[in-house]
Each structure stands twice: as structure tokens, then as C-alpha cells.
Protein backbone atom coordinates (compact mmCIF):
# COMPACT_ATOMS: atom_id res chain seq x y z
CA UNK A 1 -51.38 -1.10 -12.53
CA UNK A 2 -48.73 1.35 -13.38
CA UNK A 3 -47.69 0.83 -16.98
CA UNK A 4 -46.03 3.36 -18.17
CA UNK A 5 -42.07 2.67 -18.87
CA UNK A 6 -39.96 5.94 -16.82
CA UNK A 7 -36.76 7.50 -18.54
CA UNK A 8 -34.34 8.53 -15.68
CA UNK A 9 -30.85 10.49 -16.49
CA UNK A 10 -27.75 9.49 -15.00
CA UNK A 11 -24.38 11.35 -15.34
CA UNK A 12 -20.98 9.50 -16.12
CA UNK A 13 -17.66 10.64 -15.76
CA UNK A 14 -16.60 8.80 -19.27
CA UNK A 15 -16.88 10.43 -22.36
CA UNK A 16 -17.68 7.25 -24.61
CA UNK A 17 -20.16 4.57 -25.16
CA UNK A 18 -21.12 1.59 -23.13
CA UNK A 19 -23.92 -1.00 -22.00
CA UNK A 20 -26.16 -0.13 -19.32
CA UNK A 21 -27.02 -3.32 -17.80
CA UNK A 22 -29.00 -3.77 -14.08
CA UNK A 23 -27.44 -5.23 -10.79
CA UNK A 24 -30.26 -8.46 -10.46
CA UNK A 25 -30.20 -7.02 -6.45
CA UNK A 26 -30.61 -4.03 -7.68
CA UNK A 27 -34.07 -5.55 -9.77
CA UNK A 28 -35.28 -7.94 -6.71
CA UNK A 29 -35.28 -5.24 -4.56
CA UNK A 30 -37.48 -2.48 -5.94
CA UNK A 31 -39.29 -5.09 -8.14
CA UNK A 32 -39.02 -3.05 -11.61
CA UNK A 33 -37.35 -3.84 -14.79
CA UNK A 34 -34.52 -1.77 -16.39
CA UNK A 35 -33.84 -2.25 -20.08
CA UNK A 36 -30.11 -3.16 -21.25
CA UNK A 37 -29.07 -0.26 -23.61
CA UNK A 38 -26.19 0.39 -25.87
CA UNK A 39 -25.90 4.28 -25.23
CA UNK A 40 -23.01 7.01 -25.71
CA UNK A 41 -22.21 8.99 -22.62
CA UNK A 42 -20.31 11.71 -24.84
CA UNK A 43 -22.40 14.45 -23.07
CA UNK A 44 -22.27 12.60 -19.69
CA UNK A 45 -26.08 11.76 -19.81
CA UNK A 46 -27.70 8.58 -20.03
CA UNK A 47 -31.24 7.71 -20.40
CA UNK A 48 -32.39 4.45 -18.56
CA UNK A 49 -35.91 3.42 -19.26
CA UNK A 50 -37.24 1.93 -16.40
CA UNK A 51 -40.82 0.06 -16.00
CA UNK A 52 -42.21 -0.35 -13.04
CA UNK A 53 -45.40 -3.03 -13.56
CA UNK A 54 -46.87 -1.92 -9.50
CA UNK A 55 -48.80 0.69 -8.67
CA UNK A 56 -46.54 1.64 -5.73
CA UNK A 57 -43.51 3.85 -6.12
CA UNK A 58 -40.54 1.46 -6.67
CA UNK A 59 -37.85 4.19 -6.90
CA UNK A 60 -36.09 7.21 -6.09
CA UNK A 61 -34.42 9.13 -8.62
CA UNK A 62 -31.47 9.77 -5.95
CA UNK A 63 -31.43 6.12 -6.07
CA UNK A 64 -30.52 5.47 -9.58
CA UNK A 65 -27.76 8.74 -9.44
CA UNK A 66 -24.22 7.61 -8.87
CA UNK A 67 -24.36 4.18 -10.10
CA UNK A 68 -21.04 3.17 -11.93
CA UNK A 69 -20.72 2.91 -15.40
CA UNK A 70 -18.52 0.07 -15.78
CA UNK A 71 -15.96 0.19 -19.16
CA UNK A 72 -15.82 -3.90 -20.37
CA UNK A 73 -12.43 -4.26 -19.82
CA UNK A 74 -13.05 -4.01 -15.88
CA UNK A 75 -16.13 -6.40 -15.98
CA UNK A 76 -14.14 -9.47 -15.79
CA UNK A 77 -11.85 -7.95 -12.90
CA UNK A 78 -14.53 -7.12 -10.67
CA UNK A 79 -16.57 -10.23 -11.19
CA UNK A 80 -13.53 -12.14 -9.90
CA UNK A 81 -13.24 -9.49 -7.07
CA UNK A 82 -16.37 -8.52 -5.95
CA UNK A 83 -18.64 -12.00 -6.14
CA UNK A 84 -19.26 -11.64 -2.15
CA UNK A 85 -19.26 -8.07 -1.73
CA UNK A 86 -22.77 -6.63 -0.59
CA UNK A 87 -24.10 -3.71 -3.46
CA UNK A 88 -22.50 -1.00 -1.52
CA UNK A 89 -19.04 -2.77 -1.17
CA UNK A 90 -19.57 -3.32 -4.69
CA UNK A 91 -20.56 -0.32 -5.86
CA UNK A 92 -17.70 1.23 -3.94
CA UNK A 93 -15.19 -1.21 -5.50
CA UNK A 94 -16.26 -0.53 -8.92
CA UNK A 95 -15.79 3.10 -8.15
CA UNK A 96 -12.70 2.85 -7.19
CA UNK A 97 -11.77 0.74 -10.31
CA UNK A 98 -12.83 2.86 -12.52
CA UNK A 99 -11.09 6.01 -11.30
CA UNK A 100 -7.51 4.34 -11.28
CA UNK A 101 -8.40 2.20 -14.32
CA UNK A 102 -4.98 2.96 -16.15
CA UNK A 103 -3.57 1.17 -13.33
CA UNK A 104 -5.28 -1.97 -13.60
CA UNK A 105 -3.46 -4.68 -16.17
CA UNK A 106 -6.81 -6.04 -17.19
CA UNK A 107 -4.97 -7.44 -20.52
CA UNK A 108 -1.53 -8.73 -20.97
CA UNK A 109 -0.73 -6.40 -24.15
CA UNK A 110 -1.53 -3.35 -22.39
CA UNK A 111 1.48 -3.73 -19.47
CA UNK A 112 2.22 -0.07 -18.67
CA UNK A 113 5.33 1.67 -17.33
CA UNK A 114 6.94 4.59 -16.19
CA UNK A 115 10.58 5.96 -16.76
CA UNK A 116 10.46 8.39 -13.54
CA UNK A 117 12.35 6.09 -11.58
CA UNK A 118 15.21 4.39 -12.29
CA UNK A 119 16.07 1.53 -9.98
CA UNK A 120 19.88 0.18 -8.57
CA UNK A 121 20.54 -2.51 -6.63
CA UNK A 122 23.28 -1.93 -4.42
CA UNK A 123 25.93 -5.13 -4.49
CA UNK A 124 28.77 -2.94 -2.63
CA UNK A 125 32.13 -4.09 -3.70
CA UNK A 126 30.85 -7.73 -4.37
CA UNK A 127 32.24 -9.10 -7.93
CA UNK A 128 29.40 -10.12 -10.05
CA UNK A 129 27.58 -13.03 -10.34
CA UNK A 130 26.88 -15.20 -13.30
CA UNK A 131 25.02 -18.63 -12.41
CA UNK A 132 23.97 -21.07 -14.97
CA UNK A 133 20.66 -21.88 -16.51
CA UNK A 134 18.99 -24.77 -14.68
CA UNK A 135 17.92 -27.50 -16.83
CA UNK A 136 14.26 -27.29 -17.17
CA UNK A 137 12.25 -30.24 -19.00
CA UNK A 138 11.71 -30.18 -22.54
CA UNK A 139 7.52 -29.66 -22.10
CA UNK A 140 8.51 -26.68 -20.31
CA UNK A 141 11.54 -25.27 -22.38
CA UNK A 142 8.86 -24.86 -25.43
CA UNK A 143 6.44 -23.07 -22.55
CA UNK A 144 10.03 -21.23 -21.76
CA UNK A 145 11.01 -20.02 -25.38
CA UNK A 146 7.97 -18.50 -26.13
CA UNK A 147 7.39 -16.46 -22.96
CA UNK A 148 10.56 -15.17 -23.64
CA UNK A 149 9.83 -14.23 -27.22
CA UNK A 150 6.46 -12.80 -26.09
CA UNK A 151 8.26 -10.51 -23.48
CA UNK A 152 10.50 -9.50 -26.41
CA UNK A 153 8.29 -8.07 -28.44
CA UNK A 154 6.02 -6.79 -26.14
CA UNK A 155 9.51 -4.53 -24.85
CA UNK A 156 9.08 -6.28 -21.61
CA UNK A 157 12.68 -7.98 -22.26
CA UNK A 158 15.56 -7.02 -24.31
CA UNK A 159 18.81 -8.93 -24.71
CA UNK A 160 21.26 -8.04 -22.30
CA UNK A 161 25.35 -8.71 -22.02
CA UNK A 162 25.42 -7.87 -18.40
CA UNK A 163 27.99 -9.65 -15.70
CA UNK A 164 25.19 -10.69 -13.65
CA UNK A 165 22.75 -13.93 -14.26
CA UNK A 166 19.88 -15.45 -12.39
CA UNK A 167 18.49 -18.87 -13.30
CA UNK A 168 14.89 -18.40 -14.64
CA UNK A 169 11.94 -21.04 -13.45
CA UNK A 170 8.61 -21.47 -14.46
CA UNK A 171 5.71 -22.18 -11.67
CA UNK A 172 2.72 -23.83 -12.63
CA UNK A 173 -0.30 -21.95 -11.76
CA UNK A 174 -3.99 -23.57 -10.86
CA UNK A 175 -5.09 -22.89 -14.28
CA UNK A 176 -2.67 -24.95 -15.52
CA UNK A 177 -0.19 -22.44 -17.31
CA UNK A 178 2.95 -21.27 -16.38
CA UNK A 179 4.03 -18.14 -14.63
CA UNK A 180 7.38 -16.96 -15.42
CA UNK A 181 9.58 -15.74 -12.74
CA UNK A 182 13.93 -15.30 -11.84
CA UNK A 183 15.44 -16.91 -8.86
CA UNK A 184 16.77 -13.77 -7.54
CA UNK A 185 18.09 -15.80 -3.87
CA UNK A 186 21.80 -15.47 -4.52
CA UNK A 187 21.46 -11.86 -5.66
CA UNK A 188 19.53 -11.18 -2.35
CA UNK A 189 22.77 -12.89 -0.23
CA UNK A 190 24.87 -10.03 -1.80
CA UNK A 191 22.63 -7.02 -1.40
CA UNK A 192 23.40 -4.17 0.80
């Protein structure tokens, strides 16, 4: 029986720390075990110890190279995404995360933005249009008031004195809460 543990080197493209943990496929299918590790990837190295308990050969080296480090922020996102993907699909999707990472809004307080492009909606010579606030239930005014003050500080929001207005509604989502959203329909009647 082959007992002793192997140390195999795999290069990240991050340049911090993070937990090494197995895909279970991954374990079932070359029947070894991988130890869980807290390591830092500043030198884009990382040592896996590996034990293989056979006396066959279990694994390739090339097999272990170019498996994604995945930052924690992005583990809840692709366990959402990628419960039904095979490995590969997976392995590609986590790639692909990773790389464009910035992108991804994986927590509310980190909603990012860009000033390159500045957007106008064309009304041509229409007179703008104020409509009232709909009357929304009390429950849901609360729910109301403090998505707007959330979107307020967060710079989402600011307080505006233009001509225009669009009633605001609130959709209930499966989880329960609600999403926040404009009823932009009579807007849409007078665009160009």
C-alpha cells in the first residue's frame, strides 16, 4: 500500500490567500484524498498534499495544473450556477468567473459603475411628464422607505427636482423580499 502523502504545485493567477478545498468528483474519481489548506498564493504557488492510500498511480500532475482557485465571494455564485454542470463545464465556468470577477455583483455594497457613458433619452418635443405616486400598502411603504434610504447612501439615488416622474412599485420575489423597480410604460409611449 502506497502511504506516503504527495505535495503537488499549482500556479494561480491571484496574488492573495485562499482555501484549497477538493471537487468530491474530483476525489471519487481517482480515489485519493486531498487535504483542505489555508495557503497564500502571493508567489503564485501552492502546495497541495495529496495521499493516495492504493498502490496504483491515481494521478497525473497535468491533472491537478489549471484547476481554479476560487476567491469566497464567487463560491456562493457558482454554487447557484453551476449545481448541474459536469467538472469541465464547471471548471470552465469558474474560469470564466474569476477572470471578469469585478463584474460580478456578488454583494449588494459593492454595486460598481462607470462614468464613460452618459445616457439621454430622447422625448423629442414632448412636454414632460410628472405622474403621481401610486398608493402602495402600508406593509410595503416601510419595505419602500428604507430601500430608498439604502439606495441613498449607497449613491445609488440622489434627490432629484426634475420635470419628469415615474410611479415606483415593489415586486415580491420567491424569497419573499421585495425587488424595487420604476414603471417606466408612459415614458416608453413618448420615446423616440
Amino acid at each position: 500500500m502506497a502511504t506516503r502523502p504527495g505535495v503537488f504545485l499549482t500556479r494561480t493567477e491571484f496574488g492573495h490567500g485562499g482555501l484549497v478545498s477538493p471537487l468530491p468528483s474530483f476525489l471519487e474519481r481517482h480515489n485519493v484524498v486531498v487535504a483542505h489548506a489555508l495557503v497564500d498564493i502571493r508567489s503564485s504557488v501552492v502546495p497541495l498534499r495529496v495521499f493516495n492510500p492504493t498502490e496504483m498511480n491515481a494521478i497525473r500532475r497535468e491533472e491537478v495544473h489549471g484547476q481554479t482557485i476560487l476567491p469566497g465571494h464567487l463560491k456562493k455564485l457558482v454554487a447557484c450556477m453551476c449545481g448541474s454542470l459536469s467538472d469541465t463545464r464547471r471548471s470552465q465556468a469558474e474560469s470564466l468567473l474569476v477572470e471578469f470577477q469585478l463584474t460580478c455583483n456578488t454583494d449588494n455594497d459593492q454595486l460598481r459603475r462607470t462614468g464613460i457613458v452618459r445616457h439621454k433619452v430622447d422625448t423629442g418635443n414632448f412636454l414632460p411628464i410628472k405622474q403621481n405616486p401610486r398608493r402602495i400598502p402600508i406593509h410595503k411603504q416601510v419595505e419602500a422607505d428604507k430601500k430608498v434610504e439604502k439606495m441613498l447612501q449607497k449613491g445609488i439615488i440622489r434627490p432629484s427636482k426634475c420635470p419628469w416622474a415615474s410611479p415606483i412599485v415593489l415586486v415580491k420575489k420567491k424569497d419573499g423580499s421585495f425587488r424595487f423597480c420604476v414603471d417606466y410604460r408612459v415614458l416608453k409611449e413618448v420615446t423616440v
